[in-house]
PDB file of N, CA and C in Angstrom:
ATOM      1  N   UNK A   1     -22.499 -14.573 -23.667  1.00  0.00           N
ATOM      2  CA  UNK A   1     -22.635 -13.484 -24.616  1.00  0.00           C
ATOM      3  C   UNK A   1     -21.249 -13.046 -25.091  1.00  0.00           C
ATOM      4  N   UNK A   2     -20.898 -13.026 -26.472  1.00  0.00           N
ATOM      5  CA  UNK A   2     -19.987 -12.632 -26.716  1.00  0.00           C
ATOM      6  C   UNK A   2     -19.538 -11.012 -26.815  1.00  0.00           C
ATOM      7  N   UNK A   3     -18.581 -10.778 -26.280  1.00  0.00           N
ATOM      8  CA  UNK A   3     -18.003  -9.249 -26.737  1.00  0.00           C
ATOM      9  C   UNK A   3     -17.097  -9.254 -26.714  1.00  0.00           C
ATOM     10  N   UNK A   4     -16.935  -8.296 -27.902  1.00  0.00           N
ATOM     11  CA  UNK A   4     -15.425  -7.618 -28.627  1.00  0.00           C
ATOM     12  C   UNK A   4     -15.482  -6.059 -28.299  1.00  0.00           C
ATOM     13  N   UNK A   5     -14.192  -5.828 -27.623  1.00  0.00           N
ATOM     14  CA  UNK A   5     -13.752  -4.666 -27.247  1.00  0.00           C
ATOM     15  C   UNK A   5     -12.724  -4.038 -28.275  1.00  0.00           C
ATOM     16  N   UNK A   6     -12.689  -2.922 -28.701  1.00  0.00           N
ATOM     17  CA  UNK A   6     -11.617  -2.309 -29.785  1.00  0.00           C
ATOM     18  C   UNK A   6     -10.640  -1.404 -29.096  1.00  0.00           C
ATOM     19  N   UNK A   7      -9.485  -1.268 -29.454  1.00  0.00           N
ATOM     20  CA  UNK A   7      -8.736  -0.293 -28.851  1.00  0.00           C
ATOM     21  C   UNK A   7      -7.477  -0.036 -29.689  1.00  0.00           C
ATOM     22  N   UNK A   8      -6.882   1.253 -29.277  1.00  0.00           N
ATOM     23  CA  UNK A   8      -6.068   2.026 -30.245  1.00  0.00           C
ATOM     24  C   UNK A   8      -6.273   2.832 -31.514  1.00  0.00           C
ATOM     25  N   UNK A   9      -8.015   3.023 -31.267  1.00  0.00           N
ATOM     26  CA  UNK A   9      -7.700   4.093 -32.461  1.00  0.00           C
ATOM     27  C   UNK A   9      -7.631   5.249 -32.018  1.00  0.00           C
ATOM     28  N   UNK A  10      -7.431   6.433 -33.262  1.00  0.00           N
ATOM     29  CA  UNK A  10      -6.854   7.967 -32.667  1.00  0.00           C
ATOM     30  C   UNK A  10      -6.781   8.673 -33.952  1.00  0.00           C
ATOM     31  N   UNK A  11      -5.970   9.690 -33.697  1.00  0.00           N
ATOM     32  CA  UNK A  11      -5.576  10.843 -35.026  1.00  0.00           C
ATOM     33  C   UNK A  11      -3.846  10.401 -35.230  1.00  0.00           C
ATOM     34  N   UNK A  12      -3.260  10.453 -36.139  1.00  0.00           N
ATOM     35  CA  UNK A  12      -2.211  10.054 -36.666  1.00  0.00           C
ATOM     36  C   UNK A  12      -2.026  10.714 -38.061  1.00  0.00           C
ATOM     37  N   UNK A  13      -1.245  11.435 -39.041  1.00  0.00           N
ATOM     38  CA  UNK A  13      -0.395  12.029 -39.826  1.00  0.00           C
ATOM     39  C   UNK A  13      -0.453  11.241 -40.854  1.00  0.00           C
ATOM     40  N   UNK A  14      -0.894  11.535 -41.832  1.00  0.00           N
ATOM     41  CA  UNK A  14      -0.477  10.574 -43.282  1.00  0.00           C
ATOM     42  C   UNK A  14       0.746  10.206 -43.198  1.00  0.00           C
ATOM     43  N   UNK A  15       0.970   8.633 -43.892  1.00  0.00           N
ATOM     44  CA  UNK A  15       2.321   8.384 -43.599  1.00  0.00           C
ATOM     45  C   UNK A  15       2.811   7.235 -42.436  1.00  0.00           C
ATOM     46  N   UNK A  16       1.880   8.226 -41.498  1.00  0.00           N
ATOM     47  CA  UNK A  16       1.994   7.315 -39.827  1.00  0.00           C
ATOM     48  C   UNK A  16       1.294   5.944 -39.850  1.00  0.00           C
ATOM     49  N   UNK A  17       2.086   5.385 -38.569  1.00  0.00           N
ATOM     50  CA  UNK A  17       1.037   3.992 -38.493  1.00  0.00           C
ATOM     51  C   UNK A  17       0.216   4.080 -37.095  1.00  0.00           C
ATOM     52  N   UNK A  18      -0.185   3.033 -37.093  1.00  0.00           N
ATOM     53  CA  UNK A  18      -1.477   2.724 -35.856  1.00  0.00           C
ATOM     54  C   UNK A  18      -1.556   1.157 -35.800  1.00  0.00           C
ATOM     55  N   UNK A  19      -1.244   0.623 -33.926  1.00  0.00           N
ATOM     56  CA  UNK A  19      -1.712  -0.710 -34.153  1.00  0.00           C
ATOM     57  C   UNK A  19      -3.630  -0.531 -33.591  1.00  0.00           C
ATOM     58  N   UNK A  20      -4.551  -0.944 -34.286  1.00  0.00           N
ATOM     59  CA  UNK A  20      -5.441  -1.349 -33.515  1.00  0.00           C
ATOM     60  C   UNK A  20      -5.972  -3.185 -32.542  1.00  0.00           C
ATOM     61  N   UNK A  21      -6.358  -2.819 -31.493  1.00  0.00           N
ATOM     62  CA  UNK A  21      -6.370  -4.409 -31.223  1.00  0.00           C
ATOM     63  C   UNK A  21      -8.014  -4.229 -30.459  1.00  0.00           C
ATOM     64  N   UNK A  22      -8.379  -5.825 -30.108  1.00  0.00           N
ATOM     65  CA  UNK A  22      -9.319  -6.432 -30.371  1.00  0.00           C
ATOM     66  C   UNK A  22      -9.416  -7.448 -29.339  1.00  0.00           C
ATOM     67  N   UNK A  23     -10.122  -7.131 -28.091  1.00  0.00           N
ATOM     68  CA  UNK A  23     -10.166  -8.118 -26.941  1.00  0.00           C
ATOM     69  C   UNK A  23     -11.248  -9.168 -26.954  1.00  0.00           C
ATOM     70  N   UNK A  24     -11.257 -10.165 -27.267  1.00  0.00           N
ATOM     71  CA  UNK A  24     -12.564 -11.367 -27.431  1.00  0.00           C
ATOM     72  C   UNK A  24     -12.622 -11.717 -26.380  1.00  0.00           C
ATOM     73  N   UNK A  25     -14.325 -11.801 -25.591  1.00  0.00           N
ATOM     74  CA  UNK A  25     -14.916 -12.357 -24.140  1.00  0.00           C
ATOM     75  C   UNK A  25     -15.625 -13.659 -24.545  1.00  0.00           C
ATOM     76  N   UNK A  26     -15.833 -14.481 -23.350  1.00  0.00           N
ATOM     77  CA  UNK A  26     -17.128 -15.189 -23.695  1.00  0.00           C
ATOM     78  C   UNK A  26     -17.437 -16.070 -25.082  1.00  0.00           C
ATOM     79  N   UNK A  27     -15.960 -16.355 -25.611  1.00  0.00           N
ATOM     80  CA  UNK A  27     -15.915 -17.310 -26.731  1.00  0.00           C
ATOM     81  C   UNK A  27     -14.961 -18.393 -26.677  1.00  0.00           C
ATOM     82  N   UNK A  28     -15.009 -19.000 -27.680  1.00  0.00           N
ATOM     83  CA  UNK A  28     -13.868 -20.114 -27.606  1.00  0.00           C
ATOM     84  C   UNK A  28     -13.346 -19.594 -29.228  1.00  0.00           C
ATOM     85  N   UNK A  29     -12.352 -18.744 -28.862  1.00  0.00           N
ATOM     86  CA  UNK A  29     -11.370 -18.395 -30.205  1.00  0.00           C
ATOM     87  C   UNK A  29     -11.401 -19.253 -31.210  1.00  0.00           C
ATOM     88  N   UNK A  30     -10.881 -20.280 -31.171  1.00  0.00           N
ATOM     89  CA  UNK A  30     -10.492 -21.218 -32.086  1.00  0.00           C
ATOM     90  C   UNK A  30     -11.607 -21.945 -33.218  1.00  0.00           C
ATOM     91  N   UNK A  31     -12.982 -20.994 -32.644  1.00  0.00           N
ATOM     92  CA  UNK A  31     -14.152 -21.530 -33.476  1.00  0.00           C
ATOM     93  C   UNK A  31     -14.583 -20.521 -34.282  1.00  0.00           C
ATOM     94  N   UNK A  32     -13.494 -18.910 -34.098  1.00  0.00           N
ATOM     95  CA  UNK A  32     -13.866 -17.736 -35.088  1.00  0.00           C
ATOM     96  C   UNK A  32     -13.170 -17.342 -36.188  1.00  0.00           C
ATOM     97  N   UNK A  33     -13.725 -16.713 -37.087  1.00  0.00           N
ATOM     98  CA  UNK A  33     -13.193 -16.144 -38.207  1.00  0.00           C
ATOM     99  C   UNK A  33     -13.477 -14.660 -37.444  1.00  0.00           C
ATOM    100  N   UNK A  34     -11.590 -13.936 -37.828  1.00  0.00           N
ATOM    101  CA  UNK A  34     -11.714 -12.909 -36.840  1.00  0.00           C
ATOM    102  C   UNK A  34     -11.633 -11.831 -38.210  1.00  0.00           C
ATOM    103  N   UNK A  35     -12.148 -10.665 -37.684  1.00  0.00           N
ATOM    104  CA  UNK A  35     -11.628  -9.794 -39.062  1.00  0.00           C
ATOM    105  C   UNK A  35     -11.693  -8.482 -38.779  1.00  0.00           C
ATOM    106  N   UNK A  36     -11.458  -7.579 -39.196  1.00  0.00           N
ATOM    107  CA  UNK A  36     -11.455  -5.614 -39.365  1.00  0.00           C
ATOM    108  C   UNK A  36     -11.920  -5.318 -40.418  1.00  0.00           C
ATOM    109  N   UNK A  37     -13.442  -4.498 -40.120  1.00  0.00           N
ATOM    110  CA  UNK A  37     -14.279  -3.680 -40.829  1.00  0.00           C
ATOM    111  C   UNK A  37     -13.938  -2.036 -40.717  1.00  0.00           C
ATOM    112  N   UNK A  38     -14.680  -1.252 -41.249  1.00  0.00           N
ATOM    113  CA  UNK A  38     -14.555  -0.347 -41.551  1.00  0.00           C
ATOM    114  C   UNK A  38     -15.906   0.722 -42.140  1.00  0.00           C
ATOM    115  N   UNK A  39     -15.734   1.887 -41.659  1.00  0.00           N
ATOM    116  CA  UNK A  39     -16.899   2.654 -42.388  1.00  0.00           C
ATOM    117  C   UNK A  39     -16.483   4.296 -42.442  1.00  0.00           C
ATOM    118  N   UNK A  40     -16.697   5.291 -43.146  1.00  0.00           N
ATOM    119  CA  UNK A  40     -16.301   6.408 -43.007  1.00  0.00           C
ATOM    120  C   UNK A  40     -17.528   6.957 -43.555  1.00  0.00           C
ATOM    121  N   UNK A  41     -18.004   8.036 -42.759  1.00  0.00           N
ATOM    122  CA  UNK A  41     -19.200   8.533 -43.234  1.00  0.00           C
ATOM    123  C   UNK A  41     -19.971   8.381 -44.278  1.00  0.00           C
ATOM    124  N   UNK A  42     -20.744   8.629 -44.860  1.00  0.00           N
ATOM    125  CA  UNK A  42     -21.565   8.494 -46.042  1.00  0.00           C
ATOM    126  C   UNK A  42     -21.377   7.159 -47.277  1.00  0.00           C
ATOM    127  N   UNK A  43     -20.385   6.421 -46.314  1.00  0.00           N
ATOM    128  CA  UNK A  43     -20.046   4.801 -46.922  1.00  0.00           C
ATOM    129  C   UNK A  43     -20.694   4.239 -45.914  1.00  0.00           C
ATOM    130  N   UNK A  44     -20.905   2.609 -47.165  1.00  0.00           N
ATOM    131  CA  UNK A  44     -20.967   1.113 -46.462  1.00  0.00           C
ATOM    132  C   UNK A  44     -19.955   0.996 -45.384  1.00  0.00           C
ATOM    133  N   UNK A  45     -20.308  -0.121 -44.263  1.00  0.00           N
ATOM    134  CA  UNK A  45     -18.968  -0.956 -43.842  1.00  0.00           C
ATOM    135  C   UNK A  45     -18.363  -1.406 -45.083  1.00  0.00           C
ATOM    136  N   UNK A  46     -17.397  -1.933 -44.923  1.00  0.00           N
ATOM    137  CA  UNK A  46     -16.401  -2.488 -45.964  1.00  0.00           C
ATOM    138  C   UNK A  46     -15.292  -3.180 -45.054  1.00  0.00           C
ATOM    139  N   UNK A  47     -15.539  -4.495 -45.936  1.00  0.00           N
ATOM    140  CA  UNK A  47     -14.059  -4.996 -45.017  1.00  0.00           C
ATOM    141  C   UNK A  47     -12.617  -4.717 -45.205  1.00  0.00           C
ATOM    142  N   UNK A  48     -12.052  -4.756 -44.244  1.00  0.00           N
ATOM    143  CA  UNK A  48     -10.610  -4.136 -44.116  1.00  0.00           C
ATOM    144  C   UNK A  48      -9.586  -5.683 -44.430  1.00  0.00           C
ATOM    145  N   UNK A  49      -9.669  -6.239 -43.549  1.00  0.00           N
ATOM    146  CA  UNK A  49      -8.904  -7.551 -43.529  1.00  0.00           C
ATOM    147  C   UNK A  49      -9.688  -8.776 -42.620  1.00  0.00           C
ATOM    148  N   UNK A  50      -9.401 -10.098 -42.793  1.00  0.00           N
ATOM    149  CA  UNK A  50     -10.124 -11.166 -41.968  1.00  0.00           C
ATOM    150  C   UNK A  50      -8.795 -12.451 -41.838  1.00  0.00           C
ATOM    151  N   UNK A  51      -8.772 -12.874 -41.050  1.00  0.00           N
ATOM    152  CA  UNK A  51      -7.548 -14.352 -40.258  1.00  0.00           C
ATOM    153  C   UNK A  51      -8.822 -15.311 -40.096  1.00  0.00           C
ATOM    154  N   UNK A  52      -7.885 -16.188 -40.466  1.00  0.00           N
ATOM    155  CA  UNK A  52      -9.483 -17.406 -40.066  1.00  0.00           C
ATOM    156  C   UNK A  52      -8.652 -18.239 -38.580  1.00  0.00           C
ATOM    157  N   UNK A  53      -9.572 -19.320 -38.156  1.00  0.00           N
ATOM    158  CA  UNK A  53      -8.499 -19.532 -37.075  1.00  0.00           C
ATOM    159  C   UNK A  53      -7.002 -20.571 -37.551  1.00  0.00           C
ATOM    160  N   UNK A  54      -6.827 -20.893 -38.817  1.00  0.00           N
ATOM    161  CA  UNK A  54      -5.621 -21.351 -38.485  1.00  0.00           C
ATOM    162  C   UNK A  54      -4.786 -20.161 -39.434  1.00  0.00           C
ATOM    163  N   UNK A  55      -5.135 -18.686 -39.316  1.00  0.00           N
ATOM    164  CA  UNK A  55      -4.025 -17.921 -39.426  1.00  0.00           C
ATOM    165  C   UNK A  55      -4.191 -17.904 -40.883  1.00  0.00           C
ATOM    166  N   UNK A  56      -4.812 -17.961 -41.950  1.00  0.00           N
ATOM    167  CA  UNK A  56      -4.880 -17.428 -43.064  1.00  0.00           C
ATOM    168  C   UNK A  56      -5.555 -15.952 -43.495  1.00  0.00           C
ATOM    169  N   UNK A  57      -4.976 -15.581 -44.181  1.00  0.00           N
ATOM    170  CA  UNK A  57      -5.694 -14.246 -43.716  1.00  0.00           C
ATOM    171  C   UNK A  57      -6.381 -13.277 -45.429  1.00  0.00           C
ATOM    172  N   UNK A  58      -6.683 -12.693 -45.485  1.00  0.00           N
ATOM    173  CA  UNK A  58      -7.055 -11.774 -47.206  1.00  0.00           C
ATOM    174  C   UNK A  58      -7.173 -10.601 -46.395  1.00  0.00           C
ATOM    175  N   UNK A  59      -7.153  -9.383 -47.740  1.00  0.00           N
ATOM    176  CA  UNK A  59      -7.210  -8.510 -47.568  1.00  0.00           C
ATOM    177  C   UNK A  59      -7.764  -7.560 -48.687  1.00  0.00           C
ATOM    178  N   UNK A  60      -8.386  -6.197 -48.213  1.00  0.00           N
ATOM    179  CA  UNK A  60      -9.189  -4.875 -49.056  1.00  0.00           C
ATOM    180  C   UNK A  60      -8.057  -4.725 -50.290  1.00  0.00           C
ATOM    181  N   UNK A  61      -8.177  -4.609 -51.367  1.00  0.00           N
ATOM    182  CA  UNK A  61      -7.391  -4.349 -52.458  1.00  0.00           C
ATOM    183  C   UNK A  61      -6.577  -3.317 -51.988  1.00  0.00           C
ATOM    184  N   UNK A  62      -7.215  -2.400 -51.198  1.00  0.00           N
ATOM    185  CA  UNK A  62      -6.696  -0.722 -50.631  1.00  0.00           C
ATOM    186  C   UNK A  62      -6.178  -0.699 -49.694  1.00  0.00           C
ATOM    187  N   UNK A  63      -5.374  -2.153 -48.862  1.00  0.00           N
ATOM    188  CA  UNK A  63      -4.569  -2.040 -48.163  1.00  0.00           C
ATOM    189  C   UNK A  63      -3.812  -2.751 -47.724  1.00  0.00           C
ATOM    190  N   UNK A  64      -4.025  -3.715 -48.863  1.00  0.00           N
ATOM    191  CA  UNK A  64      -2.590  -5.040 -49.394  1.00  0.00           C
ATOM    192  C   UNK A  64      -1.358  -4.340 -49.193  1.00  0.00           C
ATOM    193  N   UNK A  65      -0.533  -4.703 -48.726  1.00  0.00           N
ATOM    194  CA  UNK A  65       0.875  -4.004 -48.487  1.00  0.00           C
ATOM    195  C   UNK A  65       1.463  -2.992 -47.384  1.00  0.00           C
ATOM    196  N   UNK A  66       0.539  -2.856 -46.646  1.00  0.00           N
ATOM    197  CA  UNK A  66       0.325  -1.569 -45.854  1.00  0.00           C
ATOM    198  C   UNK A  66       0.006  -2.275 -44.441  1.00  0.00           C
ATOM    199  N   UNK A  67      -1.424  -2.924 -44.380  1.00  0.00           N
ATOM    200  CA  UNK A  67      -2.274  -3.479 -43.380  1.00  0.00           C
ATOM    201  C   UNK A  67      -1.905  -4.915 -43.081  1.00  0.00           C
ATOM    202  N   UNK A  68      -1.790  -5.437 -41.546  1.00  0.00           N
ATOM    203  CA  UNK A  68      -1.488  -6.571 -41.248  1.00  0.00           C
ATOM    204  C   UNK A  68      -2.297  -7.202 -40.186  1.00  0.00           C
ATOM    205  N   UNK A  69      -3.271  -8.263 -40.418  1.00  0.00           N
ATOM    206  CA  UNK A  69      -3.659  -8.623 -39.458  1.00  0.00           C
ATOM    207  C   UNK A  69      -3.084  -9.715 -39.063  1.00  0.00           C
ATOM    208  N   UNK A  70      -3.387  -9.912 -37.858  1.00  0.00           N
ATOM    209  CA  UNK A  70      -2.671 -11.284 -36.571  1.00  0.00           C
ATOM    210  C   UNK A  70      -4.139 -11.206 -35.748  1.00  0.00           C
ATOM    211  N   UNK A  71      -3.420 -12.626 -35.195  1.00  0.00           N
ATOM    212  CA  UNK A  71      -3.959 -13.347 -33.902  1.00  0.00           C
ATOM    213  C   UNK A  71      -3.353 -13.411 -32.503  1.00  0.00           C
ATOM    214  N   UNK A  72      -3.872 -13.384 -31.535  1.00  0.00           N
ATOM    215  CA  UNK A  72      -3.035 -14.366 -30.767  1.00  0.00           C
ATOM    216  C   UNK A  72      -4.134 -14.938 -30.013  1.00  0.00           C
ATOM    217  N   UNK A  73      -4.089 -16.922 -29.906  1.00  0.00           N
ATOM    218  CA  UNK A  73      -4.954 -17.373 -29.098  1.00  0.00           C
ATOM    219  C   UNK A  73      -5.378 -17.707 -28.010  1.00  0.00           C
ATOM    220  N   UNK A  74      -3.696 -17.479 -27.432  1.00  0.00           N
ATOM    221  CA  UNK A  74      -3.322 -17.323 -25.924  1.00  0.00           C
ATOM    222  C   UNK A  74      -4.165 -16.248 -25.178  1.00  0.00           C
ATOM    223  N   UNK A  75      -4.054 -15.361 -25.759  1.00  0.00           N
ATOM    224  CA  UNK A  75      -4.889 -14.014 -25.209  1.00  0.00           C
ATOM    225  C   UNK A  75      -6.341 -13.412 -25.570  1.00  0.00           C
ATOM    226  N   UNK A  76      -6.502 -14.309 -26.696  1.00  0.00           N
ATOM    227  CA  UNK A  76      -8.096 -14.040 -27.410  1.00  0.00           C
ATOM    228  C   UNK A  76      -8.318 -12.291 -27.957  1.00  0.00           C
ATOM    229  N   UNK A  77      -6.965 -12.187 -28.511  1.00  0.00           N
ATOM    230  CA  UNK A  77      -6.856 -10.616 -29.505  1.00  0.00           C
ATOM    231  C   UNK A  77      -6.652 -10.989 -30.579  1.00  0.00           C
ATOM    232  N   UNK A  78      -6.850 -10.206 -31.816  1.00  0.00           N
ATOM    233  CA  UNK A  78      -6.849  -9.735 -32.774  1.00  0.00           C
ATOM    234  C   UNK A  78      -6.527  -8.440 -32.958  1.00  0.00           C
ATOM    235  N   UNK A  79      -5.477  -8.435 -33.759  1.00  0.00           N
ATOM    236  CA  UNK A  79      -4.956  -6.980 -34.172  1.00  0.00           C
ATOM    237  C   UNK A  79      -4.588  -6.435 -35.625  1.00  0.00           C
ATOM    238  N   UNK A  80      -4.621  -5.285 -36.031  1.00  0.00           N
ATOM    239  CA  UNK A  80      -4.424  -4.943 -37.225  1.00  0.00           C
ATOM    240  C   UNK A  80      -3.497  -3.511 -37.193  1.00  0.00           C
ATOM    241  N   UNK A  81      -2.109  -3.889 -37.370  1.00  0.00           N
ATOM    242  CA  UNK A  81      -1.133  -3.340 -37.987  1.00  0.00           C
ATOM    243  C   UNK A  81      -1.278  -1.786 -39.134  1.00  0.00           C
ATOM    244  N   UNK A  82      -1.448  -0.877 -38.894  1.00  0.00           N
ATOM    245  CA  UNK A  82      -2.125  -0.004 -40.130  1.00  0.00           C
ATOM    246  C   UNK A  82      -0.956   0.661 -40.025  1.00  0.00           C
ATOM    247  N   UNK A  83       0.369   0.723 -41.700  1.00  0.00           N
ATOM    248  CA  UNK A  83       1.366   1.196 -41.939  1.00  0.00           C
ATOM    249  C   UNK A  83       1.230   2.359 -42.866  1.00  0.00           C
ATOM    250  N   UNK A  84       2.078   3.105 -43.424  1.00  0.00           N
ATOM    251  CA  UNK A  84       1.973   4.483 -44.506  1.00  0.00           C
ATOM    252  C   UNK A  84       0.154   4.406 -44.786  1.00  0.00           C
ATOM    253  N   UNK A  85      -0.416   5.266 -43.293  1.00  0.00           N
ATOM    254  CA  UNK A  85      -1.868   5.911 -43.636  1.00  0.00           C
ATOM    255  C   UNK A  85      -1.984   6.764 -44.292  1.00  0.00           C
ATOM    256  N   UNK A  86      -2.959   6.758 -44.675  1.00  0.00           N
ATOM    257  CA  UNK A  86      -3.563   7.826 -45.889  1.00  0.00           C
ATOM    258  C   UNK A  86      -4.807   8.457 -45.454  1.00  0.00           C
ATOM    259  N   UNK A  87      -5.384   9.289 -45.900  1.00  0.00           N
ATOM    260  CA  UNK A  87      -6.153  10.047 -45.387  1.00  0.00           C
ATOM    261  C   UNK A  87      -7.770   9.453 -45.440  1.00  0.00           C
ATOM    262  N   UNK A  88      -7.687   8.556 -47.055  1.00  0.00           N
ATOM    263  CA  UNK A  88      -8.956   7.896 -47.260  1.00  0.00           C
ATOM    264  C   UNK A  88      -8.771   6.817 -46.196  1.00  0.00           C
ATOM    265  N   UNK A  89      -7.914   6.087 -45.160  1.00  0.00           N
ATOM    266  CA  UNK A  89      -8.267   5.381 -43.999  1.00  0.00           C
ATOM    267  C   UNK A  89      -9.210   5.762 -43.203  1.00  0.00           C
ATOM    268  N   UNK A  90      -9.091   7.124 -43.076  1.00  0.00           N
ATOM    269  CA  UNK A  90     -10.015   7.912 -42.129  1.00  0.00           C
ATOM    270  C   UNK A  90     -11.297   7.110 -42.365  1.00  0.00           C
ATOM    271  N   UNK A  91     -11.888   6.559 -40.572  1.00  0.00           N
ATOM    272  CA  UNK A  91     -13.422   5.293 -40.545  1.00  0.00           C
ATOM    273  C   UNK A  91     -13.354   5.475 -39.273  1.00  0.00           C
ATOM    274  N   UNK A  92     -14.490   4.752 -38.688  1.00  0.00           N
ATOM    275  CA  UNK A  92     -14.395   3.720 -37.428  1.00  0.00           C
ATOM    276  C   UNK A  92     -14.179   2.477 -37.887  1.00  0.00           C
ATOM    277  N   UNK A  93     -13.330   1.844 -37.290  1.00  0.00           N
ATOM    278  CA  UNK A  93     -12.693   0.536 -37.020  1.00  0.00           C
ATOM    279  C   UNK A  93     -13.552  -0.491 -36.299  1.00  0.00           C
ATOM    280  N   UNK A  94     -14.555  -1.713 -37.299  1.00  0.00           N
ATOM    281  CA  UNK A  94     -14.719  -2.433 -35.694  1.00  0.00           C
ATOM    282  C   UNK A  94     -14.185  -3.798 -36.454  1.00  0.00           C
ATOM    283  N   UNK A  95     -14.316  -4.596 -35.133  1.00  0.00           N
ATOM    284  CA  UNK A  95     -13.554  -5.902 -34.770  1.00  0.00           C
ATOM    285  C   UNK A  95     -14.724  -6.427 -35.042  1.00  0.00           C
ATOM    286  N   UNK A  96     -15.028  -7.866 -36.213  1.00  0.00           N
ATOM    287  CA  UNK A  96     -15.617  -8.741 -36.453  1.00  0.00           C
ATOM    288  C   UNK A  96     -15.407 -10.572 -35.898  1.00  0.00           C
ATOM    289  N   UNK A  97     -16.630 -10.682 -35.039  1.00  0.00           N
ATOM    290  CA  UNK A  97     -16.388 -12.252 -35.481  1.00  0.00           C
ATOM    291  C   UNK A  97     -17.771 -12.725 -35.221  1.00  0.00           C
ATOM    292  N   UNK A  98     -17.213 -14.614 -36.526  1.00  0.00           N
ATOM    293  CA  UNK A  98     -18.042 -14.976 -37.075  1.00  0.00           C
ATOM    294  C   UNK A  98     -17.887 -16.498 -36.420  1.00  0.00           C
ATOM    295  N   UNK A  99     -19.072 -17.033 -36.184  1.00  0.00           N
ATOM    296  CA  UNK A  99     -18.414 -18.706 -35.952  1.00  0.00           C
ATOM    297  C   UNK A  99     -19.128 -19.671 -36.954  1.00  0.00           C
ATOM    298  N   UNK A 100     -17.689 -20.233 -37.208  1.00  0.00           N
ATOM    299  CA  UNK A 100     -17.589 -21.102 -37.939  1.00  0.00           C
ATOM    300  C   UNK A 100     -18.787 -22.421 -38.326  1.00  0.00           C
ATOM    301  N   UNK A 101     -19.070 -22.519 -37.520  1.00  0.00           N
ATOM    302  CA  UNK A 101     -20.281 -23.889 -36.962  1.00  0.00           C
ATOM    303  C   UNK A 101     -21.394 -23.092 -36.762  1.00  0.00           C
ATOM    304  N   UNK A 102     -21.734 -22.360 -36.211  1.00  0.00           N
ATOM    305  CA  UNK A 102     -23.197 -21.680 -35.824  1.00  0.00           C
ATOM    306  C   UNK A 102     -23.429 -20.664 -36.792  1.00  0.00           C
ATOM    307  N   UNK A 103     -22.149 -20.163 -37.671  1.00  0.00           N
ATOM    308  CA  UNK A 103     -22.392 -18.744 -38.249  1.00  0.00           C
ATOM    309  C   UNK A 103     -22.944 -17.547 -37.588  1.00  0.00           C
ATOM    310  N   UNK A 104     -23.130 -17.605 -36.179  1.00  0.00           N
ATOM    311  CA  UNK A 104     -23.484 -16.356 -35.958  1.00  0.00           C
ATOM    312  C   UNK A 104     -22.224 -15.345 -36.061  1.00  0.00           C
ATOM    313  N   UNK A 105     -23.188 -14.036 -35.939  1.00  0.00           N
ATOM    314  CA  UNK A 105     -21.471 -13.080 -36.531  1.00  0.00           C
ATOM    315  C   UNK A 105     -21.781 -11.833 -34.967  1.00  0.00           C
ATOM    316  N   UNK A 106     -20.739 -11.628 -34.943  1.00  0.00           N
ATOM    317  CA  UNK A 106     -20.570 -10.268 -33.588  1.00  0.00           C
ATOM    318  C   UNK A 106     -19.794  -8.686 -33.978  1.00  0.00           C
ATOM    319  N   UNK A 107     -19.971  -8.085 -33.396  1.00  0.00           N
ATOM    320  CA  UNK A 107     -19.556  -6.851 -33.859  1.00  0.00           C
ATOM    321  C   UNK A 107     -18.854  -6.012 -32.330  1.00  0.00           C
ATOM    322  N   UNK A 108     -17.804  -5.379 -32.702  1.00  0.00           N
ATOM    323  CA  UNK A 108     -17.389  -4.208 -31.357  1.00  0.00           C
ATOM    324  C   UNK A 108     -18.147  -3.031 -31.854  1.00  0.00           C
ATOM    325  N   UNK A 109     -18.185  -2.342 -31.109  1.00  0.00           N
ATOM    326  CA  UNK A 109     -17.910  -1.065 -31.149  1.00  0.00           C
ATOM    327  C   UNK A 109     -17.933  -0.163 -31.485  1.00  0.00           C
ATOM    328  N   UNK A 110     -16.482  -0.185 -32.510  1.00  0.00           N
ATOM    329  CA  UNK A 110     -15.667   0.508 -33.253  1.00  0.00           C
ATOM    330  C   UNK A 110     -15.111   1.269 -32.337  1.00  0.00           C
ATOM    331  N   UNK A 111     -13.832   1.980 -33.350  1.00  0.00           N
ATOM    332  CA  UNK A 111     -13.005   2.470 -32.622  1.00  0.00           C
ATOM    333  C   UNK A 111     -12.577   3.710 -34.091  1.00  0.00           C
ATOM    334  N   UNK A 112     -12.878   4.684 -33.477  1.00  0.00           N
ATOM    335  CA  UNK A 112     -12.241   5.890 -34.793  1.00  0.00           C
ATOM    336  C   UNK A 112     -10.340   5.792 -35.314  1.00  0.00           C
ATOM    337  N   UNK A 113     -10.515   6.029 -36.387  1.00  0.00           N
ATOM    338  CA  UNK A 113      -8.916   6.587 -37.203  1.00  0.00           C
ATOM    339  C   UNK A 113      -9.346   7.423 -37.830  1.00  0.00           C
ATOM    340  N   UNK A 114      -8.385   8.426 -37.306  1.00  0.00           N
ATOM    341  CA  UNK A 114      -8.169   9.753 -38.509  1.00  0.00           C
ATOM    342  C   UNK A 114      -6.732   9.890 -38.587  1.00  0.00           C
ATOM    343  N   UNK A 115      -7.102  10.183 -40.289  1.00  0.00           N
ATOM    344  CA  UNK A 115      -5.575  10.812 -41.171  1.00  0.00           C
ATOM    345  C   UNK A 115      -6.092  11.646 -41.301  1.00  0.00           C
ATOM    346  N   UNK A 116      -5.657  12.899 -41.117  1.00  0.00           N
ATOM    347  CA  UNK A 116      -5.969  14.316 -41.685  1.00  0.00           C
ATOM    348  C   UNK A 116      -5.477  14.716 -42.830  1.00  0.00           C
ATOM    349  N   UNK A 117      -6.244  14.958 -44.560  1.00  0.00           N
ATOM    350  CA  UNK A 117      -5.498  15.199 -45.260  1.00  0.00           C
ATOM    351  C   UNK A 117      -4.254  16.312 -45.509  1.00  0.00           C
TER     352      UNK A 117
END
């Protein structure tokens, strides 16, 4: 059974950053498309950013320049970098993955961010 654990979210200052990360169980990394979703009340999820496994990565129009996701496969994390926050960041955060071959898809958690305007 796969699970994804989320960690590092919190309250943080417009402006401020936040790393969030992303512990993968019970998989073989190298067969996922890893990614960071998102939802803030009375919204859809929406995706934040996605790495495929050889490290290519896209990103939300709304946080090109700002937001960075990584890998590492040694450790089976995923993390996302969140630089000059803004207040519309304010969501829960969860950790996505998808496999490649089976397509099944998994979900954490989530993990809250708040910017306070």
């Amino acid at each position: 059974q796969v699970e994804l654990a989320e960690s590092g979210g919190g309250l943080v200052r417009a402006g401020g950053s936040l790393e969030l990360s992303c512990a993968a169980y019970t998989m073989t990394f190298s067969n996922y498309l890893m990614g960071w979703y998102r939802q803030a009340p009375g919204n859809q999820r929406e995706v934040v950013a996605r790495i495929t496994p050889g490290g290519s990565t896209d990103y939300a129009d709304s946080v090109k320049g700002r937001f960075t996701i990584s890998r590492d496969h040694a450790k089976n994390m995923v993390y996302l970098q969140m630089n000059s926050l803004k207040p519309e960041d304010t969501a829960v955060y969860y950790c996505y993955a998808y496999a490649m071959v089976t397509r099944e898809e998994y979900w954490g958690q989530g993990t809250q961010v708040t910017v306070p305007s």
